[in-house]
N, C-alpha and C. Protein backbone atom coordinates (compact mmCIF):
# COMPACT_ATOMS: atom_id res chain seq x y z
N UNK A 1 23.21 -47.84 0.48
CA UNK A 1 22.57 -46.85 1.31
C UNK A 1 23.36 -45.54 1.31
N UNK A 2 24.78 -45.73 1.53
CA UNK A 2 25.74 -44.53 1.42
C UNK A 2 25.52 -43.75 0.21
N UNK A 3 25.44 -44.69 -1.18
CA UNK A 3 25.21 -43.88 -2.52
C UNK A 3 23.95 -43.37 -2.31
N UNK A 4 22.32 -44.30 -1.99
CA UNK A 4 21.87 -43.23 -2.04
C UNK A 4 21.35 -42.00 -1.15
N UNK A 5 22.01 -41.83 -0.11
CA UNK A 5 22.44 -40.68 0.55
C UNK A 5 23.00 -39.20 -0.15
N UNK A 6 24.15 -40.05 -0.89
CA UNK A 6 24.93 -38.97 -1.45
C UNK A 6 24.25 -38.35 -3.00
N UNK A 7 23.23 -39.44 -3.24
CA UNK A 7 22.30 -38.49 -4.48
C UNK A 7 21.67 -37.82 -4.04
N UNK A 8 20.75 -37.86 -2.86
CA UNK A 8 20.15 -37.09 -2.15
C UNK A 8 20.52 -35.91 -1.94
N UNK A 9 22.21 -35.73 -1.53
CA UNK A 9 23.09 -34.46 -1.15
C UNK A 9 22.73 -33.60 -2.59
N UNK A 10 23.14 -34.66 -3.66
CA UNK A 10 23.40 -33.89 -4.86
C UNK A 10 22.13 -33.43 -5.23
N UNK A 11 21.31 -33.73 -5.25
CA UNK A 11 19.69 -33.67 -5.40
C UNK A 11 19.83 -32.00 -5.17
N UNK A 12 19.92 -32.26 -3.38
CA UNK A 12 19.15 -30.96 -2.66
C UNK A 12 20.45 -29.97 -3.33
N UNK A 13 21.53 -30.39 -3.65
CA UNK A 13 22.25 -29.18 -4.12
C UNK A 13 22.26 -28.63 -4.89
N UNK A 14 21.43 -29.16 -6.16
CA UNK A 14 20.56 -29.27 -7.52
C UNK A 14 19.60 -27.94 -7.16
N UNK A 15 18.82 -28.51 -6.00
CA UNK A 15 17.43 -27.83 -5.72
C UNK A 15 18.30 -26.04 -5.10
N UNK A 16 18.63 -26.29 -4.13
CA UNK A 16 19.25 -25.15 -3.38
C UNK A 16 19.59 -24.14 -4.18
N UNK A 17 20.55 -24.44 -5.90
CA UNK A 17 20.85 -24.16 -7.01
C UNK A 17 20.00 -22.87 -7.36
N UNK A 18 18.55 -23.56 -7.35
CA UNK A 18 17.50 -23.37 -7.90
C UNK A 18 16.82 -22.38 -7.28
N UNK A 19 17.07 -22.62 -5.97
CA UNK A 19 15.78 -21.80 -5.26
C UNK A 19 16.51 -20.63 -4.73
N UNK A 20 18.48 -20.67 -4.78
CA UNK A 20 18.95 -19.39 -4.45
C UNK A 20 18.34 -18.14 -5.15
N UNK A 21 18.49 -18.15 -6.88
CA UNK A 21 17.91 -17.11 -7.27
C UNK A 21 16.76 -16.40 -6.20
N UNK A 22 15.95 -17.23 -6.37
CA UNK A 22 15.01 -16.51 -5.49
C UNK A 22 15.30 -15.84 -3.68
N UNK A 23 16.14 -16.79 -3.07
CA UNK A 23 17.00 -15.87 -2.01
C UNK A 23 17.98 -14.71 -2.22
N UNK A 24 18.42 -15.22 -3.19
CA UNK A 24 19.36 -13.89 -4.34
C UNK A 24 18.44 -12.31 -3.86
N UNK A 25 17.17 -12.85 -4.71
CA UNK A 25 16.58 -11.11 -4.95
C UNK A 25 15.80 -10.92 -3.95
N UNK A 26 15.25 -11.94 -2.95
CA UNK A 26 14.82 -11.21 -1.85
C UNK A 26 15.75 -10.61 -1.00
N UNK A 27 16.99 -11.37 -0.66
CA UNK A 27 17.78 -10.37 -0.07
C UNK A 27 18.51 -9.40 -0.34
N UNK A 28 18.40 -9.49 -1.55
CA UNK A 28 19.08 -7.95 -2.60
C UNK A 28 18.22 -6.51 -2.07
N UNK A 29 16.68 -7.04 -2.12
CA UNK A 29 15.70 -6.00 -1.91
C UNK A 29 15.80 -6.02 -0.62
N UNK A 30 15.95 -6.61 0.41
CA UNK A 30 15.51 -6.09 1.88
C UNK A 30 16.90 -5.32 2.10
N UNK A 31 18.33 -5.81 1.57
CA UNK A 31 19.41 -4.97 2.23
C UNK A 31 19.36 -3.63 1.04
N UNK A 32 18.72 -3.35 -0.02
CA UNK A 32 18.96 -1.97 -0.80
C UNK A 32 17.57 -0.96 -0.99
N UNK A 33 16.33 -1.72 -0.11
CA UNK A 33 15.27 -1.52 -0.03
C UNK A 33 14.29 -1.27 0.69
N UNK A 34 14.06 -2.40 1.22
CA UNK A 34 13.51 -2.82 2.77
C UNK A 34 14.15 -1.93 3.84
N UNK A 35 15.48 -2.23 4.52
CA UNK A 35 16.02 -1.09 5.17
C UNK A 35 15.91 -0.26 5.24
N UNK A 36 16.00 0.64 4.13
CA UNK A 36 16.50 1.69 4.21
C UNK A 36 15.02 2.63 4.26
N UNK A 37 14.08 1.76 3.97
CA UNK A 37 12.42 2.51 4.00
C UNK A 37 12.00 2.27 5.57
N UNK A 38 12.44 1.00 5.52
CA UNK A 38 12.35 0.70 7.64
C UNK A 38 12.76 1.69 8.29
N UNK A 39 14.42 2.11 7.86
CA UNK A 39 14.35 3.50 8.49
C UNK A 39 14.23 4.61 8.63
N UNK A 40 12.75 5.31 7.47
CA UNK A 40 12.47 6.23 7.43
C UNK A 40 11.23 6.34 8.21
N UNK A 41 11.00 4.85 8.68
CA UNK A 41 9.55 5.33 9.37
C UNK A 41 10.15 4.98 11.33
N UNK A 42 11.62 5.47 11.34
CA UNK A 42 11.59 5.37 12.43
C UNK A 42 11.24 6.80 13.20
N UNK A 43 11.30 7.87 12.64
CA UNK A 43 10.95 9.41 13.10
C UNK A 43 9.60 9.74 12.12
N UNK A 44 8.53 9.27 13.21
CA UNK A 44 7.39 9.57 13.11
C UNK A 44 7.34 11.32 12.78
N UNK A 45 6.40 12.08 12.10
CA UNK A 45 6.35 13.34 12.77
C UNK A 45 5.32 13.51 13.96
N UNK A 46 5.07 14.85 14.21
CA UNK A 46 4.53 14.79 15.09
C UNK A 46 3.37 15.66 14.96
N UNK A 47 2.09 15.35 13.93
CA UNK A 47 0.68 15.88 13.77
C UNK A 47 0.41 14.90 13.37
N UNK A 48 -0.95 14.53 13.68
CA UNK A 48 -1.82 13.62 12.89
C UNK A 48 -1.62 13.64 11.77
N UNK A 49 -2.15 14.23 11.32
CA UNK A 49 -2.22 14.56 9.38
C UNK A 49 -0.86 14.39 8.85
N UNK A 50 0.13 14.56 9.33
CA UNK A 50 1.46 14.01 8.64
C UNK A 50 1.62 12.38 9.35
N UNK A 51 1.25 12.03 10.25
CA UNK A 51 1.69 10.24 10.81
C UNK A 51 0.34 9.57 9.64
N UNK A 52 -0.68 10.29 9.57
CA UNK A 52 -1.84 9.51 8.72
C UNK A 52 -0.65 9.24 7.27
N UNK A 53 -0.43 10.55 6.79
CA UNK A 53 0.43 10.31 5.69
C UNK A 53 1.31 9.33 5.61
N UNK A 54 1.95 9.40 6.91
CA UNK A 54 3.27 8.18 6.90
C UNK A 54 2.54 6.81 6.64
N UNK A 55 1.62 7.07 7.57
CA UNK A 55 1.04 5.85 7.86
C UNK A 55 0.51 5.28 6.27
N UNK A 56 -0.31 5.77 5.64
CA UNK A 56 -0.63 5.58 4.09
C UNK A 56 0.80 5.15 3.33
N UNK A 57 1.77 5.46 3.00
CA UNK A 57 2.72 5.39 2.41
C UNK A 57 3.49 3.78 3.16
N UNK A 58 3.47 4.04 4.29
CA UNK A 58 4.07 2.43 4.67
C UNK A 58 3.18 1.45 4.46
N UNK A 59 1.79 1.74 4.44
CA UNK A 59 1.09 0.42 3.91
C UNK A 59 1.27 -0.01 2.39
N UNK A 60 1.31 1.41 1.75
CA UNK A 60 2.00 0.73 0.38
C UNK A 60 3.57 0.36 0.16
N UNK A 61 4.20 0.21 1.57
CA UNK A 61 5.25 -0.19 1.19
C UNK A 61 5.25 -1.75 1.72
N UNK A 62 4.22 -1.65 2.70
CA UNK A 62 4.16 -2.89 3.52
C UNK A 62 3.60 -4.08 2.72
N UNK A 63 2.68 -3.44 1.64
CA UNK A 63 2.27 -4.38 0.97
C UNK A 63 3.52 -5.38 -0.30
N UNK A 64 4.60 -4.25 -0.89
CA UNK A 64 5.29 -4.99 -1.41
C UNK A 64 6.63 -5.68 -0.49
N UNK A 65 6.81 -5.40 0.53
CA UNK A 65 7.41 -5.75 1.78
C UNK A 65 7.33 -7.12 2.02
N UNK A 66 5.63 -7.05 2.54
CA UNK A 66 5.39 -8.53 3.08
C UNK A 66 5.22 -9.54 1.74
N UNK A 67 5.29 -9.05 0.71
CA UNK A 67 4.87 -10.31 -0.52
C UNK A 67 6.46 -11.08 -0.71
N UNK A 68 7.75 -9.90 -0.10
CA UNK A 68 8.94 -10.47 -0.57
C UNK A 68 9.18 -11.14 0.83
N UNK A 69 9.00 -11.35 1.68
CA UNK A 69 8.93 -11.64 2.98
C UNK A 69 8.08 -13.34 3.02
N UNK A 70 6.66 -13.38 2.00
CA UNK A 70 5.93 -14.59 1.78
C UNK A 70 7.27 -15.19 0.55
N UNK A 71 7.62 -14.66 -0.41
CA UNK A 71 8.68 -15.46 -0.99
C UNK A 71 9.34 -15.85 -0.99
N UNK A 72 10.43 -15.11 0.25
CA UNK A 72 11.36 -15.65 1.22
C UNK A 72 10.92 -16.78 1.92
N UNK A 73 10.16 -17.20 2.63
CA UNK A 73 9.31 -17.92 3.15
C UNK A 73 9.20 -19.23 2.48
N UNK A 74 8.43 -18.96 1.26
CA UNK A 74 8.20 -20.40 0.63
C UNK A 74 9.28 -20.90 0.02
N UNK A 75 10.32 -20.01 -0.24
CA UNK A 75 11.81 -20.35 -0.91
C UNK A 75 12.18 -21.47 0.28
N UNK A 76 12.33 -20.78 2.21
CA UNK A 76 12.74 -21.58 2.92
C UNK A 76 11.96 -22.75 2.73
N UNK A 77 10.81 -22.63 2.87
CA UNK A 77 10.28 -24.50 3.03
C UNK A 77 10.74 -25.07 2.61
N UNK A 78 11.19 -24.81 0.85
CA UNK A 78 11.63 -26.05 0.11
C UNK A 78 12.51 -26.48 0.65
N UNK A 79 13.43 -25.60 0.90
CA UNK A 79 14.58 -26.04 1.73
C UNK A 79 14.61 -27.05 3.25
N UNK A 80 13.68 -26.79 3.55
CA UNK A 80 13.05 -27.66 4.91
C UNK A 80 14.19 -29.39 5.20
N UNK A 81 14.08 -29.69 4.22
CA UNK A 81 14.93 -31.27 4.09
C UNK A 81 16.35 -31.08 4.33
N UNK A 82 17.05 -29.73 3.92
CA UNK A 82 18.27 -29.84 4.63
C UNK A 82 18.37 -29.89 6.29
N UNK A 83 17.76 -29.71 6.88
CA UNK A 83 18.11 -30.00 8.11
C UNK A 83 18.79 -31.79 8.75
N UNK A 84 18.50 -32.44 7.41
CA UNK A 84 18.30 -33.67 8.01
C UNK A 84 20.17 -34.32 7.16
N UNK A 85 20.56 -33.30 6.79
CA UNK A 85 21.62 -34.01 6.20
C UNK A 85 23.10 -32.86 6.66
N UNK A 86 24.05 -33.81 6.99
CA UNK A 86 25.00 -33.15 8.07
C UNK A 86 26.10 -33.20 7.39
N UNK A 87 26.61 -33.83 5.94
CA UNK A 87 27.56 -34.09 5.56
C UNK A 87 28.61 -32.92 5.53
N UNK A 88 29.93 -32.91 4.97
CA UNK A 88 30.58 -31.95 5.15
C UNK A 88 30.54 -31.04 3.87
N UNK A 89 30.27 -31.70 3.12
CA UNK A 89 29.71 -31.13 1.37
C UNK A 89 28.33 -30.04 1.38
N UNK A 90 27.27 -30.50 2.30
CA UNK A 90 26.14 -29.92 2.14
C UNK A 90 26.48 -28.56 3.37
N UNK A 91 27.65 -28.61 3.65
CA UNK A 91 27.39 -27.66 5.12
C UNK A 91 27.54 -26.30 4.65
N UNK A 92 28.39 -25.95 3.48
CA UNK A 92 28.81 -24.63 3.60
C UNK A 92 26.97 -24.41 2.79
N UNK A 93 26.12 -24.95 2.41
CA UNK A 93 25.12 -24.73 1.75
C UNK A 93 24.05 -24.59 2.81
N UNK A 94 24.23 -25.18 4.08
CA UNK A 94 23.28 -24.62 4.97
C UNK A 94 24.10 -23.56 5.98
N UNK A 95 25.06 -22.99 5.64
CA UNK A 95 25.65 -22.06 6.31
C UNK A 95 24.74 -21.30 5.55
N UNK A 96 24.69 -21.09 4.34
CA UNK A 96 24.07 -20.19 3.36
C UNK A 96 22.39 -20.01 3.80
N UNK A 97 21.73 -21.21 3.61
CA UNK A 97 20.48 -21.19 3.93
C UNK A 97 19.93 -20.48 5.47
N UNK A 98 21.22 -21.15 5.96
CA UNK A 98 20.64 -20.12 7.58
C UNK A 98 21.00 -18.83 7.70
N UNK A 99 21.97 -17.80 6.77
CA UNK A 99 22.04 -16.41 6.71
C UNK A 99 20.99 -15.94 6.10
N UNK A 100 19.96 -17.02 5.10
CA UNK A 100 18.88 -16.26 4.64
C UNK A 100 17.86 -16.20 5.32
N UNK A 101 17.71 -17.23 5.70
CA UNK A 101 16.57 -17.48 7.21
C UNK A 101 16.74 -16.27 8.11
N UNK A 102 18.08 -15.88 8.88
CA UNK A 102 18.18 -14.65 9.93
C UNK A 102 17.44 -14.00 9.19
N UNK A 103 18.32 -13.77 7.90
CA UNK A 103 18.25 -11.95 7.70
C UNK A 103 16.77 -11.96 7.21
N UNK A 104 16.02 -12.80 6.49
CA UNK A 104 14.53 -12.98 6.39
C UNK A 104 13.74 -12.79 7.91
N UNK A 105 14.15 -13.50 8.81
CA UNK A 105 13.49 -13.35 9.84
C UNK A 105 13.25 -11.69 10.61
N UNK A 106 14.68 -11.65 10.84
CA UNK A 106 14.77 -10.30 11.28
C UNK A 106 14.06 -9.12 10.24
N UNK A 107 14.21 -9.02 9.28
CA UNK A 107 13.37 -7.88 8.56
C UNK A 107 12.00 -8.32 8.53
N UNK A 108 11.31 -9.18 8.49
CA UNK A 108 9.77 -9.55 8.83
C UNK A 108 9.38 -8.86 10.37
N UNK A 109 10.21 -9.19 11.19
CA UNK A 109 9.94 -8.91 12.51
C UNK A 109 9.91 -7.36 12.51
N UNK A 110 11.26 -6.87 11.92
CA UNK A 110 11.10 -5.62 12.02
C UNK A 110 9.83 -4.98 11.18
N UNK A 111 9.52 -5.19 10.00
CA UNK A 111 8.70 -4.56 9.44
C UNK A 111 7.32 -5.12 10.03
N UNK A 112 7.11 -6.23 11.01
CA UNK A 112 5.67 -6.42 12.12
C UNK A 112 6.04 -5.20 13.25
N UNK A 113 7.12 -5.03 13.41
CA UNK A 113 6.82 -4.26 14.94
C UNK A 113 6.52 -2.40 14.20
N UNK A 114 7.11 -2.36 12.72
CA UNK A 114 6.98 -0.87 12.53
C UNK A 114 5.53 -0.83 11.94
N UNK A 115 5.11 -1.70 11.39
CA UNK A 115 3.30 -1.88 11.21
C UNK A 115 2.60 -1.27 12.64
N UNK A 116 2.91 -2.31 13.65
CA UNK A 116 2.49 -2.08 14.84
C UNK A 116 2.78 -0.65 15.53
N UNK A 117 3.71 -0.33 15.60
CA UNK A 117 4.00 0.97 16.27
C UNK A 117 3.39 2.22 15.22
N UNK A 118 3.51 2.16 13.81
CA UNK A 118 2.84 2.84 13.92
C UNK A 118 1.32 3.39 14.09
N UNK A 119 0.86 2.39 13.68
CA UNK A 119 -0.70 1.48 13.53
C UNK A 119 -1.15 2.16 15.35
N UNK A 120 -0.72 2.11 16.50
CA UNK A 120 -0.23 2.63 17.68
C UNK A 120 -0.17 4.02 17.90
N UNK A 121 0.76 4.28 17.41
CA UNK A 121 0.70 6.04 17.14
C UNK A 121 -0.22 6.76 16.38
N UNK A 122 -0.78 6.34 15.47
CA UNK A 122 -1.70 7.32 14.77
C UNK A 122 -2.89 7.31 15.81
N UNK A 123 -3.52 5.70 16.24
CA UNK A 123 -4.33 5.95 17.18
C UNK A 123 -4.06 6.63 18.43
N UNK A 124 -3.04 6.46 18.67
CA UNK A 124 -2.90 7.67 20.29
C UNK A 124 -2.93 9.17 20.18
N UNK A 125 -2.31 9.24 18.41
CA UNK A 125 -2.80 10.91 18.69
C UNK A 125 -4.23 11.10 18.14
N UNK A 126 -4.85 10.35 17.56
CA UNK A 126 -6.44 10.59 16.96
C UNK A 126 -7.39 10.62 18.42
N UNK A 127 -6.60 9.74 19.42
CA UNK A 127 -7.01 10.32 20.49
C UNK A 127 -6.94 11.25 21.32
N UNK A 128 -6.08 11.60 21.35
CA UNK A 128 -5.32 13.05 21.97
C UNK A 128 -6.06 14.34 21.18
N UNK A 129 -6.31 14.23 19.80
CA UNK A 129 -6.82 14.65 18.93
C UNK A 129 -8.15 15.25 19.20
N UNK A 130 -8.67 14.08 19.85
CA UNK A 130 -10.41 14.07 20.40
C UNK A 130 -10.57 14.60 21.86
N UNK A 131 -9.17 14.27 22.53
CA UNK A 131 -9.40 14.88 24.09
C UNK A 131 -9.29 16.74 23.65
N UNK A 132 -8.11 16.94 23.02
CA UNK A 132 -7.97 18.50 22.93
C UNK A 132 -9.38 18.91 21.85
N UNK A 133 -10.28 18.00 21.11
CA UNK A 133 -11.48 18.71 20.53
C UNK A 133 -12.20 19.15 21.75
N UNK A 134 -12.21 18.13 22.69
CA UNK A 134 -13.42 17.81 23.71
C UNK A 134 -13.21 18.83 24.98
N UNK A 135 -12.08 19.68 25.16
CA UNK A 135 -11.18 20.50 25.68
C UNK A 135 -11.86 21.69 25.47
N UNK A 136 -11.19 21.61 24.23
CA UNK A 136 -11.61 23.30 23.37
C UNK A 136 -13.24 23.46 23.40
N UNK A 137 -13.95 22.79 23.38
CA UNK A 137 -16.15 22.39 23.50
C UNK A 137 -16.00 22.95 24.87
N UNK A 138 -15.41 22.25 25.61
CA UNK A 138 -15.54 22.80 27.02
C UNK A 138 -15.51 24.06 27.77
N UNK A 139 -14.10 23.96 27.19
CA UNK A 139 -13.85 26.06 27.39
C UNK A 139 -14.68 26.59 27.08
N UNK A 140 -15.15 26.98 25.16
CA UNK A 140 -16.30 27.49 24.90
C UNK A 140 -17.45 27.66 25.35
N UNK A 141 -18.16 26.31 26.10
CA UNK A 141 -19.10 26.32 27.16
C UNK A 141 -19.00 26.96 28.04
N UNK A 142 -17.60 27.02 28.88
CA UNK A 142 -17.72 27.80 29.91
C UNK A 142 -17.65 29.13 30.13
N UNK A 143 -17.63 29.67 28.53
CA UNK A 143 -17.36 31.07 28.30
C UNK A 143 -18.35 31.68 28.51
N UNK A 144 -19.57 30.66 27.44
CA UNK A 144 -20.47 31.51 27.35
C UNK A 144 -21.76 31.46 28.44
């Protein structure tokens, strides 16, 4: 039972091997990539017509964003079975697996809440947009 335990270790360390590459370059891209575009959409401007712009440009970033974010993702599942093995051999390998998990997590989250906020802002000024149209109609009315 002990041996085959310890093929098992070797197995998943086989696999882990395997599926780093792929944690490799997702987290290559979110810390030389991802970031650093996250924080260009933290200073919105301030007209419609330039947040529409922003707004256009982060969806095409959002789109290659979230695909490395789904790869990250299915990389973790495989990994799913280490949880169940505690040895002292497999540990520095889920030390590893759980720095990719954070830093995966946290840049998903962040790039949901900057979707959201701005997704948020364009509509609040398209409204603001429509109160100062509906403003300016008014005055005019009352001019004439």
């Amino acid at each position: 039972m002990l041996s085959n335990k310890r093929i098992q270790e070797l197995e998943l360390v086989m696999e882990f091997e395997k599926v780093e590459e792929c944690f490799k370059e997702v987290s290559s891209w979110i810390e030389n990539v991802g970031r650093k575009r996250l924080k260009e959409t933290i200073n919105l401007d301030d007209s419609l017509e330039m947040l529409l712009q922003a707004q256009k440009q982060f969806r095409e970033f959002d789109l290659v964003a979230s695909e490395y974010c789904r790869r990250g993702q299915e990389a973790l599942k495989k990994m799913d079975r280490w949880e169940d093995f505690s040895s002292v051999d497999v540990h520095s390998y889920r030390v590893k697996l759980q720095t990719y998990r954070d830093q995966l997590e946290e840049f998903c989250t962040q790039l949901d809440e900057n979707r959201h906020r701005i997704c948020e802002t364009v509509r609040l000024y398209e409204f603001f947009d429509k109160v100062r149209q509906g403003i300016c109609c008014m005055e005019e009315g009352v001019k004439s």
